[in-house]
C-alpha atoms as a PDB file:
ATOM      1  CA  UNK A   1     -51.801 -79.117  17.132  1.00  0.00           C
ATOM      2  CA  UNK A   2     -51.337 -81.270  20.324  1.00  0.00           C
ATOM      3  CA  UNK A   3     -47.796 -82.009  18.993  1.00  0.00           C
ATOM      4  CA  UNK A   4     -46.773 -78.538  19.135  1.00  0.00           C
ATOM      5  CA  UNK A   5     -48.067 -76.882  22.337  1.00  0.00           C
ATOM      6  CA  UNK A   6     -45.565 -79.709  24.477  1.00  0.00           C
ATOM      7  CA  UNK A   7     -42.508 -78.414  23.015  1.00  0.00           C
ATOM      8  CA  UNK A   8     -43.215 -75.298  23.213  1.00  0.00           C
ATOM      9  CA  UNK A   9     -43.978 -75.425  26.618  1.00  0.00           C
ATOM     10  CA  UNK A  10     -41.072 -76.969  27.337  1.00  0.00           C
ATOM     11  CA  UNK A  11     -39.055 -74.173  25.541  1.00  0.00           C
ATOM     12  CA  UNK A  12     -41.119 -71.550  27.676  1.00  0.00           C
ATOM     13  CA  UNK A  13     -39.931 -73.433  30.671  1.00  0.00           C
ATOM     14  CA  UNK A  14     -36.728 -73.245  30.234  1.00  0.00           C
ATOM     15  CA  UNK A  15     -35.917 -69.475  28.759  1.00  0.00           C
ATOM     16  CA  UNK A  16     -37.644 -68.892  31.772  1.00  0.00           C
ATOM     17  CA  UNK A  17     -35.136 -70.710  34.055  1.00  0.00           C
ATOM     18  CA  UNK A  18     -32.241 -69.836  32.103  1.00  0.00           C
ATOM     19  CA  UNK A  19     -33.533 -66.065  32.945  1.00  0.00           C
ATOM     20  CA  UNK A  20     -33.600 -66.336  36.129  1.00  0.00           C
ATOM     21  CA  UNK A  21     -31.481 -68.072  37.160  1.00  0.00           C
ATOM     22  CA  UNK A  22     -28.726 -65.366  35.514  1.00  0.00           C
ATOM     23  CA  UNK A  23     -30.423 -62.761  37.127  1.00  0.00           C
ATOM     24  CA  UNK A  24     -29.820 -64.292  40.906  1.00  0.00           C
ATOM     25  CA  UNK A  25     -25.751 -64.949  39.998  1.00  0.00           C
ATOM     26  CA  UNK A  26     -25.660 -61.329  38.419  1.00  0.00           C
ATOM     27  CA  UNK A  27     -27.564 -59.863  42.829  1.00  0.00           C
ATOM     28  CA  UNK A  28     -25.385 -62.499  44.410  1.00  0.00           C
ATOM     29  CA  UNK A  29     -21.995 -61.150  43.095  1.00  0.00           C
ATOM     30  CA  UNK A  30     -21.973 -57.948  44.475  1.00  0.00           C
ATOM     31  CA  UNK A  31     -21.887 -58.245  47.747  1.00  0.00           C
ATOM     32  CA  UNK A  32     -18.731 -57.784  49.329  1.00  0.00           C
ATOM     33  CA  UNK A  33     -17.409 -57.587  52.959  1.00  0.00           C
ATOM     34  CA  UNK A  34     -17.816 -53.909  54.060  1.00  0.00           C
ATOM     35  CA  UNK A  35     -15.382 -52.614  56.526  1.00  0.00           C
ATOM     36  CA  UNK A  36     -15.286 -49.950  58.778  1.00  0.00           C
ATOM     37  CA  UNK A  37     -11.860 -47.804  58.809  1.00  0.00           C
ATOM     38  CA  UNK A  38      -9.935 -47.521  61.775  1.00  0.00           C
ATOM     39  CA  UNK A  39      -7.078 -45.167  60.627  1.00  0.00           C
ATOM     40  CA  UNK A  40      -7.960 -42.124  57.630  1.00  0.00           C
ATOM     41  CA  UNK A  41      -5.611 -44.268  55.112  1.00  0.00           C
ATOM     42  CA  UNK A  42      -8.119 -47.158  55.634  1.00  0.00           C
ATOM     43  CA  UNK A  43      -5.290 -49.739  56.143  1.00  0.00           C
ATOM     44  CA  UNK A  44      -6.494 -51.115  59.704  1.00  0.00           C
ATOM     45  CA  UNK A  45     -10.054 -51.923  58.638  1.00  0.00           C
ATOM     46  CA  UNK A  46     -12.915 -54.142  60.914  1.00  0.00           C
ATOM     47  CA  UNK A  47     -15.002 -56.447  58.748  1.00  0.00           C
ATOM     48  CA  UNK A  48     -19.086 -55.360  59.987  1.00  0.00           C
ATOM     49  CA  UNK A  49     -21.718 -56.605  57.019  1.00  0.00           C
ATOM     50  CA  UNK A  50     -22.461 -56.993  53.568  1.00  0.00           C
ATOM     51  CA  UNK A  51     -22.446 -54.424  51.096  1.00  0.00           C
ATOM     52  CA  UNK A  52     -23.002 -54.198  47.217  1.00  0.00           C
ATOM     53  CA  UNK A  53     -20.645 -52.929  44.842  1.00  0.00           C
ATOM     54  CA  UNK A  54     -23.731 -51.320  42.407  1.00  0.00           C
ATOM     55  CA  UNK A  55     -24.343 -47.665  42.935  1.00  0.00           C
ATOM     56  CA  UNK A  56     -28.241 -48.044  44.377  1.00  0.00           C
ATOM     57  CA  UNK A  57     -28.295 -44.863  45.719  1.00  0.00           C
ATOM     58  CA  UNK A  58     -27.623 -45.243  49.652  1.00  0.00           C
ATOM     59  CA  UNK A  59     -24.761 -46.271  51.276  1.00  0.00           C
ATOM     60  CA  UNK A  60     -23.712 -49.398  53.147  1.00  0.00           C
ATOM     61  CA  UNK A  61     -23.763 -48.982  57.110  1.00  0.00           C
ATOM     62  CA  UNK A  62     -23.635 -51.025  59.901  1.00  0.00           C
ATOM     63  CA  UNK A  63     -26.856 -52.493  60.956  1.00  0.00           C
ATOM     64  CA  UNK A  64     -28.156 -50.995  57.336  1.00  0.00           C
ATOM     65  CA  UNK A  65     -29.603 -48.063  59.585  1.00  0.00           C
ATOM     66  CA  UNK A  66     -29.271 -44.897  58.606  1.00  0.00           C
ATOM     67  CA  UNK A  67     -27.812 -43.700  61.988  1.00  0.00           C
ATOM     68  CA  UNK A  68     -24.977 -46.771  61.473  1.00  0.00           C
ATOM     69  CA  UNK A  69     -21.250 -45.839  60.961  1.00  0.00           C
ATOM     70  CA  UNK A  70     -20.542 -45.849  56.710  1.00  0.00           C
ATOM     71  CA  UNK A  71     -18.881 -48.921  55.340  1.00  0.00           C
ATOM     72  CA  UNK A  72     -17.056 -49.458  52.976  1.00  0.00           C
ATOM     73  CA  UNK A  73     -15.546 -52.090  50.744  1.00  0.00           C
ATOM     74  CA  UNK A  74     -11.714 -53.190  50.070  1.00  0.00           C
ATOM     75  CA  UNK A  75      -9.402 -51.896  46.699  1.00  0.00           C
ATOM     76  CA  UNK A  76      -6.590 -53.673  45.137  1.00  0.00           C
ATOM     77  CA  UNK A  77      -4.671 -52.787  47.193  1.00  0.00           C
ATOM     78  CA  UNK A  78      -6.348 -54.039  50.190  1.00  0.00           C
ATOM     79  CA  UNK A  79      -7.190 -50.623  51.799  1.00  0.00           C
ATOM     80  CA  UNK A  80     -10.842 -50.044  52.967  1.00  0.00           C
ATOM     81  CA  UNK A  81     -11.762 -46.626  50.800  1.00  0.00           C
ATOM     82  CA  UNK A  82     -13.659 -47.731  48.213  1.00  0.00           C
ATOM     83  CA  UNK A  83     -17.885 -46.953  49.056  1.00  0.00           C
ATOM     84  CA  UNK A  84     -20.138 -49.374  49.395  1.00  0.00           C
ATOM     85  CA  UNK A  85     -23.629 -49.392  48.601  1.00  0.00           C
ATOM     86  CA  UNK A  86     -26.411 -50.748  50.214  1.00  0.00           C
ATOM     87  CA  UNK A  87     -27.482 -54.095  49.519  1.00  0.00           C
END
């Protein structure tokens, strides 16, 4: 019986890290540089904070206030248009 409960431990432990650890990379990744716009096109853009790319409900503004100016987060095409969410 002693035999077993070490190994199986040791399996615990590590599903365990393995889990976690992909859950941290999977938060990490979305954040993104949120800008805000200075022209309607959202070609002249001002880099502000961090926002997420997951649709959490509110969106990303400066100071993460809800009186703060809206960011938002580059395109392909390097144009600021795209919302960002807050982090």
């Amino acid at each position: 019986m002693k035999k077993l409960i070490v190994p199986m431990l040791v399996i615990v432990a590590a599903a365990t890290s393995a889990f976690s650890t992909d859950a941290s990379a999977k938060r990490g990744s979305s954040l993104v540089p949120g800008y805000i716009p200075n022209n309607p096109q959202g070609t002249d853009c001002t880099q502000k904070n961090d926002c997420s790319t997951v649709n959490n409900g509110p969106v990303c503004r400066v100071g993460q206030v809800d009186e703060g100016a809206q960011l938002f987060i580059m395109d392909a095409n390097d144009e600021c248009i795209l919302t960002g969410y807050k982090p």
